[in-house]
Protein backbone atom coordinates (compact mmCIF):
# COMPACT_ATOMS: atom_id res chain seq x y z
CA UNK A 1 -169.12 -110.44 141.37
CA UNK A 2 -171.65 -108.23 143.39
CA UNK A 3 -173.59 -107.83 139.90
CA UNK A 4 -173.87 -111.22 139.33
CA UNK A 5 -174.66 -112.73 143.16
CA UNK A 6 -177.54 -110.08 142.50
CA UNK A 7 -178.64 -111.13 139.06
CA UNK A 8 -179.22 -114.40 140.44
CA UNK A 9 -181.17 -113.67 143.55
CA UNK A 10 -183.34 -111.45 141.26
CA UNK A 11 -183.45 -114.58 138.65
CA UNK A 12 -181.39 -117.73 137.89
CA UNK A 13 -181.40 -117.37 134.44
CA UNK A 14 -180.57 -113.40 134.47
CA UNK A 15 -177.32 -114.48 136.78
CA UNK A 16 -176.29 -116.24 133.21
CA UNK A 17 -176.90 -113.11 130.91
CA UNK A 18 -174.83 -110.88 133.58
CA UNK A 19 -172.23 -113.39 133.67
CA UNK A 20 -171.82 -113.44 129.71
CA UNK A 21 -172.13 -110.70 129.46
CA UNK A 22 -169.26 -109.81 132.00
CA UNK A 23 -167.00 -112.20 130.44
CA UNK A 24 -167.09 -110.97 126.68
CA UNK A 25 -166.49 -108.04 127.90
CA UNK A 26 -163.31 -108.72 129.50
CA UNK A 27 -162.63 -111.17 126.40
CA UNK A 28 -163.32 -108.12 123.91
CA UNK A 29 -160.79 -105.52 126.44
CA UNK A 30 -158.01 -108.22 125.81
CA UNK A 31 -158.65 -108.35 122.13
CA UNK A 32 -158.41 -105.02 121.86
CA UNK A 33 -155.49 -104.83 123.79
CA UNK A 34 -153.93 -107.29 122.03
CA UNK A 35 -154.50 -105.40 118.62
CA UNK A 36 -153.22 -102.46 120.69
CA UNK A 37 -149.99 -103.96 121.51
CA UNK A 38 -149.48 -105.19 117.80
CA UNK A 39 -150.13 -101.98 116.54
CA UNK A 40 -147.68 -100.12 119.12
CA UNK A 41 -144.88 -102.86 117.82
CA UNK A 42 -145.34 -101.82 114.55
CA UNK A 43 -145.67 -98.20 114.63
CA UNK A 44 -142.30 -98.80 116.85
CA UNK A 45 -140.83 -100.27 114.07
CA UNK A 46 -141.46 -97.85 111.29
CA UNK A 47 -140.29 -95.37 113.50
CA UNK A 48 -137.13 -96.78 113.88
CA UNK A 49 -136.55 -97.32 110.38
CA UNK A 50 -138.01 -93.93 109.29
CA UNK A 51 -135.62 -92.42 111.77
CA UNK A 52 -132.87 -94.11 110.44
CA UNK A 53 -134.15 -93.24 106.58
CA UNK A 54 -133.86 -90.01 107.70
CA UNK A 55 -130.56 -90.29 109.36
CA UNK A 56 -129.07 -91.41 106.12
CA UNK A 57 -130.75 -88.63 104.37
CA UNK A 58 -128.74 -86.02 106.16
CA UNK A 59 -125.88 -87.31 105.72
CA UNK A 60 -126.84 -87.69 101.90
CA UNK A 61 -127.89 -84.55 101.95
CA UNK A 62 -125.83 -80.81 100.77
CA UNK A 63 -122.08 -81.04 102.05
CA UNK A 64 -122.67 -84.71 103.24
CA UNK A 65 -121.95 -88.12 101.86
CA UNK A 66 -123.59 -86.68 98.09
CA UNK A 67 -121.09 -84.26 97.72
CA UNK A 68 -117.56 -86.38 98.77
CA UNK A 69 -119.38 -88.79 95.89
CA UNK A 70 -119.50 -86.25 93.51
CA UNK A 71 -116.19 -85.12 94.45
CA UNK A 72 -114.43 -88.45 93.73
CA UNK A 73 -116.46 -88.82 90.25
CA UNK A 74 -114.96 -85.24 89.30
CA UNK A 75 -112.11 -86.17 90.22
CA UNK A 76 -111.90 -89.19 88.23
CA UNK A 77 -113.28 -87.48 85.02
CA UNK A 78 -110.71 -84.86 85.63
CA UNK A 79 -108.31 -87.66 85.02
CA UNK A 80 -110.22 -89.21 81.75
CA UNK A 81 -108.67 -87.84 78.04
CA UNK A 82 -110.69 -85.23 76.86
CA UNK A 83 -112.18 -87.05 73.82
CA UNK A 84 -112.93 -89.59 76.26
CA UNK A 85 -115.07 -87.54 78.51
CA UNK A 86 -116.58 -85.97 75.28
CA UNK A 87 -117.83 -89.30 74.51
CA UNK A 88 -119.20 -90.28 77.57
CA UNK A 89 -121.12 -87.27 78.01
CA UNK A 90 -122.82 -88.22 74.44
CA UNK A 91 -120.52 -85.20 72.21
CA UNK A 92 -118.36 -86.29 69.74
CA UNK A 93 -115.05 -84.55 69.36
């Protein structure tokens, strides 16, 4: 305010220039914090999804939720015929 009570006592129309120029200033700071706030909400939100990607990785992962899968297919080809597991692994009998 001091800047632009002085802008005018040194001119009228530099009072106007200080003044625009003081406001898209403050307009352009709450753009860019607005842009700022929209970008923190969305790297928030990949984080949290990466981080639960991840989560389900390790449980994927060696000794986790892969191998009780695995398991439980072995164990149901263990309890296929012979010929019958031949032909589904593509060799004929």
């Amino acid at each position: 305010m001091i800047a632009v009570r002085y802008a005018a006592w040194i001119k009228p129309e530099f009072e106007i220039d200080v003044y625009n120029t003081f406001i898209e200033s403050r307009t352009k700071a709450l753009d860019i914090l607005n842009q700022l706030n929209r970008l923190d909400h969305l790297i928030g939100g990949e984080t949290k999804d990466i981080s639960q990607c991840a989560s389900k990785m390790g449980k994927w992962g060696k000794g986790g939720r892969k191998a009780l899968l695995n398991e439980a297919r072995k164990n149901l080809i263990d309890q296929l015929d012979p010929d019958m597991v031949a032909l589904m692994e593509g060799k004929a009998a």
